[in-house]
Protein backbone atom coordinates (compact mmCIF):
# COMPACT_ATOMS: atom_id res chain seq x y z
CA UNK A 1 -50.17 79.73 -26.71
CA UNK A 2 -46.77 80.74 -28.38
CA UNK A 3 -45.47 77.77 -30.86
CA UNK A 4 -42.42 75.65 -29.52
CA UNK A 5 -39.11 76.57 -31.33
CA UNK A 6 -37.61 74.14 -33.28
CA UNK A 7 -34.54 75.03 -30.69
CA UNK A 8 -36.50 74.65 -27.57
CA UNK A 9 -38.05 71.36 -29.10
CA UNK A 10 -34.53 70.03 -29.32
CA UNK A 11 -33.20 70.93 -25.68
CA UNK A 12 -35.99 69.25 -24.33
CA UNK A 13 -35.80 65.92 -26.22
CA UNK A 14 -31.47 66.39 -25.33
CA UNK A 15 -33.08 67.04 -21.73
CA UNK A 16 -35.28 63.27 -21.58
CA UNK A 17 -32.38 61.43 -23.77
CA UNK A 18 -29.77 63.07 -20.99
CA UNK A 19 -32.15 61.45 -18.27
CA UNK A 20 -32.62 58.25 -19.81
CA UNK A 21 -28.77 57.62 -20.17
CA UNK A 22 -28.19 58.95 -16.35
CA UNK A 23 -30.37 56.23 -15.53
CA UNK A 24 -29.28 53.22 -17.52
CA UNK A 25 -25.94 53.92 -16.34
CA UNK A 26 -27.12 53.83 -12.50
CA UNK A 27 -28.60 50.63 -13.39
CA UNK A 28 -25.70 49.50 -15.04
CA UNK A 29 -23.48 50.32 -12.24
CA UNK A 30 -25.90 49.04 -9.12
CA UNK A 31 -24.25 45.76 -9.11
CA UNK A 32 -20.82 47.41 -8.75
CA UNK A 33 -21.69 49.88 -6.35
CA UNK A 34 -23.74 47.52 -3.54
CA UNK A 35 -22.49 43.92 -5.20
CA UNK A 36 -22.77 42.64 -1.49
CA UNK A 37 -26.79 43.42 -1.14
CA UNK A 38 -27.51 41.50 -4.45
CA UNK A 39 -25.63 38.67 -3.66
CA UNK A 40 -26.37 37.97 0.63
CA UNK A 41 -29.94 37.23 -0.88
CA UNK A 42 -29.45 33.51 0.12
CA UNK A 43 -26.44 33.02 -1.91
CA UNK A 44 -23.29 33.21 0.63
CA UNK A 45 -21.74 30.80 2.50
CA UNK A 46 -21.35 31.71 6.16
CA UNK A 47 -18.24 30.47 8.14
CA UNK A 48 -18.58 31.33 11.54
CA UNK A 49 -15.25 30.93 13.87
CA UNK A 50 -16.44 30.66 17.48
CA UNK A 51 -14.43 31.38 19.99
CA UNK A 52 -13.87 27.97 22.34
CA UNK A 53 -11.07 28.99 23.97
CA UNK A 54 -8.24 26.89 22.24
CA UNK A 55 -10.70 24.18 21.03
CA UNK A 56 -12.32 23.99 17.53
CA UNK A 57 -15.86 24.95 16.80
CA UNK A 58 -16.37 25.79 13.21
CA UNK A 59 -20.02 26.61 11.92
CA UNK A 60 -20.93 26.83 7.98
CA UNK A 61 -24.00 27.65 6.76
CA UNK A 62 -24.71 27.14 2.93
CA UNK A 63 -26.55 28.47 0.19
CA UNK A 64 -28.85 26.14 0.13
CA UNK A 65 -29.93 26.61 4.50
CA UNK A 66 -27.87 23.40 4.58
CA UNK A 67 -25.46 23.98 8.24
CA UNK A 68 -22.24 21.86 9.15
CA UNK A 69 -20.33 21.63 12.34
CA UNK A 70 -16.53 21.03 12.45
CA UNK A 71 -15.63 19.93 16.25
CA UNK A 72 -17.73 21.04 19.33
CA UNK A 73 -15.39 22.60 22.25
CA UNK A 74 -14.88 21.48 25.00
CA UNK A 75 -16.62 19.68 28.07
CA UNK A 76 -17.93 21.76 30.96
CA UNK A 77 -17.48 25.40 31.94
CA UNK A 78 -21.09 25.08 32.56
CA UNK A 79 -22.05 24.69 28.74
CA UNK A 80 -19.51 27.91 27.47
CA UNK A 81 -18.54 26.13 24.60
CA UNK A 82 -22.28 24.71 23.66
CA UNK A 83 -23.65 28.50 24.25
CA UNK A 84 -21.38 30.19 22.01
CA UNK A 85 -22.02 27.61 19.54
CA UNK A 86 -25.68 28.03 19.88
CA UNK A 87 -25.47 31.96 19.63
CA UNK A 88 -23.71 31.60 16.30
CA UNK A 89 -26.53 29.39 14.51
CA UNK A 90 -28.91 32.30 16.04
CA UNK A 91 -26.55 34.84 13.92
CA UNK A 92 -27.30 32.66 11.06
CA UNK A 93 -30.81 32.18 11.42
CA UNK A 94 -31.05 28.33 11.77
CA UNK A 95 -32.82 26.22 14.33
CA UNK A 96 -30.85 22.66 13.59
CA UNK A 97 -27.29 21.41 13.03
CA UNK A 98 -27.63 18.99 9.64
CA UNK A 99 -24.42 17.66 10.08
CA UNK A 100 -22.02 18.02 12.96
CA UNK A 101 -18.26 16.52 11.89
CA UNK A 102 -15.83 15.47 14.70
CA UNK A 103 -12.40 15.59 13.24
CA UNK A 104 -10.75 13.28 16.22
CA UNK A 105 -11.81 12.72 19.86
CA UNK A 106 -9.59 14.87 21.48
CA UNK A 107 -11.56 16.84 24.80
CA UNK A 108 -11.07 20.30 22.76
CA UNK A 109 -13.14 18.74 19.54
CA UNK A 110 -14.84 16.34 20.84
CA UNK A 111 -15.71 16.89 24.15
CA UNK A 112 -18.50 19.46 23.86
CA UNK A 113 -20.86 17.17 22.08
CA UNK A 114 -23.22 16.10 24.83
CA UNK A 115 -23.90 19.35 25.50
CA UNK A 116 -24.43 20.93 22.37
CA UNK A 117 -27.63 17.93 21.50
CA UNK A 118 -29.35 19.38 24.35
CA UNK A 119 -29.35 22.52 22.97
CA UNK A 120 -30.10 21.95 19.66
CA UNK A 121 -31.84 19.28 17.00
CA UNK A 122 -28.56 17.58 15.74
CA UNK A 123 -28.69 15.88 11.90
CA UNK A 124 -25.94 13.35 11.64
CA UNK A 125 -22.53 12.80 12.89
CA UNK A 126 -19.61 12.25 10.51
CA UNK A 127 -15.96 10.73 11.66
CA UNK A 128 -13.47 9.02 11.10
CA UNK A 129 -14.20 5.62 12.63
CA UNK A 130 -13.21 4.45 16.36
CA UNK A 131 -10.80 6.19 18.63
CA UNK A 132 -7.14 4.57 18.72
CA UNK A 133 -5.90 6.65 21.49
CA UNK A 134 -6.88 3.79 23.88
CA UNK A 135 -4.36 4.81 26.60
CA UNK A 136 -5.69 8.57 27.14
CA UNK A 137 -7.71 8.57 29.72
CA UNK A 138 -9.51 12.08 29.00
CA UNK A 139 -9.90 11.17 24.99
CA UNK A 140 -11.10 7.50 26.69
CA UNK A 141 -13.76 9.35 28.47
CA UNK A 142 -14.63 11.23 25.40
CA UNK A 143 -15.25 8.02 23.22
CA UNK A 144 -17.14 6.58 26.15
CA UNK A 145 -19.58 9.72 26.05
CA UNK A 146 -19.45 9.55 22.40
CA UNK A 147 -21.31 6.25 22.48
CA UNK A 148 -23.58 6.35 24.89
CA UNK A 149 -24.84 9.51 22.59
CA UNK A 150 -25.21 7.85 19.80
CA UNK A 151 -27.16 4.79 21.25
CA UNK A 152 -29.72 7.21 23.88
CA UNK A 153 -30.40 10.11 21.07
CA UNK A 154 -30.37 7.52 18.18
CA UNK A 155 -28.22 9.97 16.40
CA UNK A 156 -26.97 9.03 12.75
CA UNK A 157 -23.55 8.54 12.10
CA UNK A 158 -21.51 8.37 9.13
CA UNK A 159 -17.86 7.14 8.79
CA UNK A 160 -15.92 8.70 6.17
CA UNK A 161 -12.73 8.17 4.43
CA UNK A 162 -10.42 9.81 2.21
CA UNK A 163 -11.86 10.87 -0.74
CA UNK A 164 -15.33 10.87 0.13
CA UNK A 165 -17.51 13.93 0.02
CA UNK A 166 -20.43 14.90 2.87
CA UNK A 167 -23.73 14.78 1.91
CA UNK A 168 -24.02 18.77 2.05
CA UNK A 169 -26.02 20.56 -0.52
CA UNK A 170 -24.70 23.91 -1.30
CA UNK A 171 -21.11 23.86 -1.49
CA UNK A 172 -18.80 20.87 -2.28
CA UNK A 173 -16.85 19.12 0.56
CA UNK A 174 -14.40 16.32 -0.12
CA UNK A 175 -12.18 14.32 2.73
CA UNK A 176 -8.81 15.02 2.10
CA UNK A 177 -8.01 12.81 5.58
CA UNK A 178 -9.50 10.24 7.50
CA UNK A 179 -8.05 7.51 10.25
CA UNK A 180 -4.39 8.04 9.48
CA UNK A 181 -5.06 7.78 5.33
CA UNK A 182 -4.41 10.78 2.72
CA UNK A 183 -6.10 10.73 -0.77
CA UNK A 184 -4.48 8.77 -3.16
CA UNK A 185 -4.31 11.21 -6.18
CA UNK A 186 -4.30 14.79 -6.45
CA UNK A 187 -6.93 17.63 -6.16
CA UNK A 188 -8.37 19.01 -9.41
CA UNK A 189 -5.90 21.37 -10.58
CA UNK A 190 -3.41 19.76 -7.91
CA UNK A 191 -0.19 17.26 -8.55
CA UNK A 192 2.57 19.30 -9.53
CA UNK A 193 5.86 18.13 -8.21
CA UNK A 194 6.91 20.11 -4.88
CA UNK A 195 10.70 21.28 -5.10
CA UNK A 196 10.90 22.02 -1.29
CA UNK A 197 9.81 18.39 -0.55
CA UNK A 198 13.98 18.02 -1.40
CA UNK A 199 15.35 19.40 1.52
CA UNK A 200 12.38 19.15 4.15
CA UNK A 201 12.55 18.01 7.40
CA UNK A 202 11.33 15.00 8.14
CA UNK A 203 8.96 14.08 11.15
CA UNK A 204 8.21 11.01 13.29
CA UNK A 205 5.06 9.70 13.13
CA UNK A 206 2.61 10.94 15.18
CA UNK A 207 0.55 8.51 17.50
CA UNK A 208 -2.07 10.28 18.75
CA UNK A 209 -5.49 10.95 17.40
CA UNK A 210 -3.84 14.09 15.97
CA UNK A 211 -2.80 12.15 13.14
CA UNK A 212 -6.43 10.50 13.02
CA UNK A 213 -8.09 14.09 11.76
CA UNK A 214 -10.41 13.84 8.97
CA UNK A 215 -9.70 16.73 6.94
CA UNK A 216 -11.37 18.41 4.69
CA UNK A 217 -11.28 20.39 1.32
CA UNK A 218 -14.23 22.50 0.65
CA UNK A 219 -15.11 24.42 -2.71
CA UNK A 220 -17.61 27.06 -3.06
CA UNK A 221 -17.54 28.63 -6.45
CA UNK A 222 -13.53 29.49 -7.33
CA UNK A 223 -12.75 29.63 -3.32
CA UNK A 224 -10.53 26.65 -1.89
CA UNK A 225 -10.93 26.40 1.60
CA UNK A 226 -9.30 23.36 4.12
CA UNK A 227 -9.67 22.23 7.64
CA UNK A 228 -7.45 19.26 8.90
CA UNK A 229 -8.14 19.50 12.42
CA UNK A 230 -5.25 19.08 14.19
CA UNK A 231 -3.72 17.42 11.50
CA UNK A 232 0.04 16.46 12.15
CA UNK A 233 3.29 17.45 10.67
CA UNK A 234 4.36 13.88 9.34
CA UNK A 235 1.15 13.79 7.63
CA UNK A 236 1.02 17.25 6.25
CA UNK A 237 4.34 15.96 4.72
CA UNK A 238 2.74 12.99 2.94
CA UNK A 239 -0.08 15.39 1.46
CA UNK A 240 2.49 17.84 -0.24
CA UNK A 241 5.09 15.60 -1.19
CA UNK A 242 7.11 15.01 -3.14
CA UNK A 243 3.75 16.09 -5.02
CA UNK A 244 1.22 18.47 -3.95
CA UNK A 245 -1.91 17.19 -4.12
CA UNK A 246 -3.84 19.71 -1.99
CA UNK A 247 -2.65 22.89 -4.32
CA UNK A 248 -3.12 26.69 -3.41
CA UNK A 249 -6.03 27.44 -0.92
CA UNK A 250 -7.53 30.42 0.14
CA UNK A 251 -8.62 29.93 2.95
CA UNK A 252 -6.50 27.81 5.34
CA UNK A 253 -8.29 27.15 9.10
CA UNK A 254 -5.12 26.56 10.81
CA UNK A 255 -4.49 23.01 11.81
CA UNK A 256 -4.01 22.67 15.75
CA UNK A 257 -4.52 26.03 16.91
CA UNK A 258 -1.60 26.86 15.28
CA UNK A 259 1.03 24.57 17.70
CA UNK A 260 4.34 23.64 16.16
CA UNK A 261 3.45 19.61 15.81
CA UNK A 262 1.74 21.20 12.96
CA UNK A 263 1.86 23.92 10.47
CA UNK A 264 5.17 22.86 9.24
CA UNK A 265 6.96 25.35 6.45
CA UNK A 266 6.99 22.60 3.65
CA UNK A 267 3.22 22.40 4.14
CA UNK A 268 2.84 25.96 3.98
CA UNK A 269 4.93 27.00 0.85
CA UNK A 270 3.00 24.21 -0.91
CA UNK A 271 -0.89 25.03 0.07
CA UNK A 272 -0.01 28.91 -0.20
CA UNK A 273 -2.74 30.88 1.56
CA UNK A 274 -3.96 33.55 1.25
CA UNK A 275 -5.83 34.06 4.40
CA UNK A 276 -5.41 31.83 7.21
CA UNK A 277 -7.70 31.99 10.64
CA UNK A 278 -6.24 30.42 13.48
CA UNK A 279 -8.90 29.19 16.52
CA UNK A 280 -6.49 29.08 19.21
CA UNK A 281 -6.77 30.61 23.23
CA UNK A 282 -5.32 32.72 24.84
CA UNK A 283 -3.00 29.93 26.47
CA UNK A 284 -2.98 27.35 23.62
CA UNK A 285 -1.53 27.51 20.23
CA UNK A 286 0.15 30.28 17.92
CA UNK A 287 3.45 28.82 18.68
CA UNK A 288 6.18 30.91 17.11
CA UNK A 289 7.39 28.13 14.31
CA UNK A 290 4.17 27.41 13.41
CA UNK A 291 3.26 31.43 13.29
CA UNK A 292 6.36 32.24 11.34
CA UNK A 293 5.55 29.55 9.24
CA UNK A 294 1.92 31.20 8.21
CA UNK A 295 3.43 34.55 8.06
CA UNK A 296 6.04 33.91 5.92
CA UNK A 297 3.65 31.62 3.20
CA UNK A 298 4.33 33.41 0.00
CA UNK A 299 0.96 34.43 -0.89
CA UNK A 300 -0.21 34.86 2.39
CA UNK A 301 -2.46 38.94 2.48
CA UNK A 302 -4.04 37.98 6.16
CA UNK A 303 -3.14 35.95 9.82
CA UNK A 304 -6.75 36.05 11.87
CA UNK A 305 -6.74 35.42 15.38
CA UNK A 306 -9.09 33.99 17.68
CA UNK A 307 -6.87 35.84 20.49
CA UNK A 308 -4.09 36.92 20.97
CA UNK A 309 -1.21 34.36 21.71
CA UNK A 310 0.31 34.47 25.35
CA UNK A 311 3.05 32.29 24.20
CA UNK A 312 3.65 34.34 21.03
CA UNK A 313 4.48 37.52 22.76
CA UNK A 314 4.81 41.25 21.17
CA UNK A 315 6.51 39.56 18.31
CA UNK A 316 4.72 36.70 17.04
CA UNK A 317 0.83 38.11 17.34
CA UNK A 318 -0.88 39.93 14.14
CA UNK A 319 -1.94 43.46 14.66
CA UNK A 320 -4.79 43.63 16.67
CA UNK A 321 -7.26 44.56 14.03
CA UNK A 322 -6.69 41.04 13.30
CA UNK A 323 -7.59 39.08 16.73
CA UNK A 324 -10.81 38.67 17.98
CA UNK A 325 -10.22 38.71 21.76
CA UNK A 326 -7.35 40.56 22.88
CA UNK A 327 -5.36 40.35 26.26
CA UNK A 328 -7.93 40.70 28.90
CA UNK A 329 -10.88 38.57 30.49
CA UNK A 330 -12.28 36.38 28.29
CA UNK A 331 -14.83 37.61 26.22
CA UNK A 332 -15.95 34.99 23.44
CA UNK A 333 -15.96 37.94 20.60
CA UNK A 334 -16.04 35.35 17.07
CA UNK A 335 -15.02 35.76 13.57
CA UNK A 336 -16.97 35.55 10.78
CA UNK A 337 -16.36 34.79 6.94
CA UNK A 338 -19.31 35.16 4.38
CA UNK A 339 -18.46 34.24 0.85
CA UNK A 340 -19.68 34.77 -2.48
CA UNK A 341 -20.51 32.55 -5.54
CA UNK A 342 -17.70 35.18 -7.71
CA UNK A 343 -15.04 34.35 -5.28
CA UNK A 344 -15.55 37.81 -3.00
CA UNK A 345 -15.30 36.98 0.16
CA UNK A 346 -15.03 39.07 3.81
CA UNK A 347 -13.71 38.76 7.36
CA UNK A 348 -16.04 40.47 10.02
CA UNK A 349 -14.17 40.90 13.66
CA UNK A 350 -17.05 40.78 16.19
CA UNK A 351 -14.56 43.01 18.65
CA UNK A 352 -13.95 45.54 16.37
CA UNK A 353 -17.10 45.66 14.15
CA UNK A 354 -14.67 45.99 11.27
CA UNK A 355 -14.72 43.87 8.17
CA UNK A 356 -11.96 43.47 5.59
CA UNK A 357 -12.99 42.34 2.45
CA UNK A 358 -11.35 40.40 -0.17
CA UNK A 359 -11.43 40.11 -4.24
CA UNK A 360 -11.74 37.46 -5.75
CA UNK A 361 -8.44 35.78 -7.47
């Protein structure tokens, strides 16, 4: 056997070092080049947006397994609204609903409750106390079903008021709005004094159970997310002035379906979105004022649509990238926001089978 040149005994050793580095530096750069397999190991939060044609049905599933419910859909249409609902936890791989939260008891939030138990294993129910919309017979009738649920499947309930937080493990959830009250004191990081509180129009008070919403502010790592239900105008006016004490969210799920009694353009230079998903029908919500409103928010990168807006017309709908159910029959496509502990987060359109991602701020 020939003796190995000092030469040859170099380009080899060149050769393993060379190999050694290529691979440290894969390693190094795994995280960056599939960041989203490392972190969906049981560390997102889900947000599902299903489609209830103009109602509110909003699913989140934690960290932590932990699943809440904002509003149910409506009554009838032979269980649509309870289905779609149900399909959604079977995208997220639960069995039970911990904590289902009924914002007001309006037919569109409210109504699809009944249903939905039989369904599925339901936790406890959060509110904000009785109905005061004693006059409407359909919200009545709601109320009336409401109770007799409660008292036949010996469900729990829990009243909460502003500045409480749900008993959720896995991401923090605060009420911002409860029974006609707002918080008393700023957010964390909230406060400043709002300049375009000066010159703001100024709305009567609403008398509905609108104005009853229990809102929410929900935090998972850096993200800011809120949901006010259908939150009204007068009250959106109390929250941001003259001092804001919601400050900038990311994630804004657009209060009434995005009519014009809310989504007022005080409110939304003061929150400042930067994506805002808006559960409305094909024949309910996007107004115009309230759509010009979101679009023109100064931070605002995204407008997500449940469908697109009949009343809003070729000029006041997104692109259709951005709507989950286009002109047509209806076909319940969803949208679906999974967030990361970093602040990452994505928007998957069920229609399209796109998803748009977004880095963290």
């Amino acid at each position: 056997m020939s003796p190995i040149s000092p030469l040859s005994r170099f380009r080899s050793h060149a050769r393993v070092a060379g190999m050694a580095l290529g691979v440290v530096l894969v390693f190094a750069l795994l995280p960056f080049v599939w960041p989203r397999d490392s972190q969906t190991a049981g560390k997102s939060l889900r947000i599902f947006f299903v489609d209830v044609e103009g109602g509110q049905a909003t699913l989140f599933v934690t960290p932590a397994g932990e699943s809440l419910l904002i509003d149910t859909g409506w009554p009838g249409n032979d269980g649509r609204d309870a289905d779609r609902i149900l399909a959604a936890t079977r995208k997220a791989g639960i069995s039970k609903i911990d904590y289902v939260l009924i914002t007001h008891f309006h037919m569109d939030h409210a109504g699809g409750l009944p249903q939905l138990v039989a369904r599925i294993p339901v936790g406890t129910v959060i509110d904000h106390g009785d109905n005061r919309e004693s006059k409407d017979a359909p919200t009545v009738q709601v109320w009336n079903a409401y109770q007799k649920l409660l008292t036949e499947k010996k469900l729990n309930r829990l009243t909460l008021k502003p500045g409480d937080n749900l008993p959720i493990r896995g991401m923090q959830a605060t009420v911002v709005s409860s029974d006609g009250a707002l918080i008393g004191r700023p957010l964390p990081g909230a406060g400043q004094l709002d300049p375009g509180c000066d010159n703001a129009e100024q709305f009567p008070a609403d008398q509905t159970e609108n104005a009853r919403s229990l809102g929410t502010f929900i935090t998972f790592g850096p993200l800011r997310i809120l949901d006010l239900g259908d939150l009204t105008r007068d009250k959106e006016r109390e929250l941001v002035c003259p001092n804001n004490k919601l400050g900038p969210i990311d994630i804004y799920i657009v209060s009434h379906h995005g009519w014009y009694q809310s989504n007022s353009s005080v409110f939304l230079n003061a929150i400042v979105p930067r994506v805002a998903i808006m559960d409305n029908g094909a024949r309910k919500g996007g107004s115009p004022p309230a759509w010009d409103s979101i679009e023109k928010s100064p931070r605002l990168e995204n407008l997500w649509q449940l469908h697109f807006s009949e009343e809003g017309g070729v000029t006041h709908n997104v692109a259709s990238e951005f709507i989950a159910n286009t002109q047509g029959p209806d076909a319940g496509n969803y949208l679906e926001l999974t967030a990361w502990p970093d602040g990452n987060f994505e928007v998957f359109n069920s229609r399209t089978q796109n998803t748009r991602k977004y880095s963290a701020h």
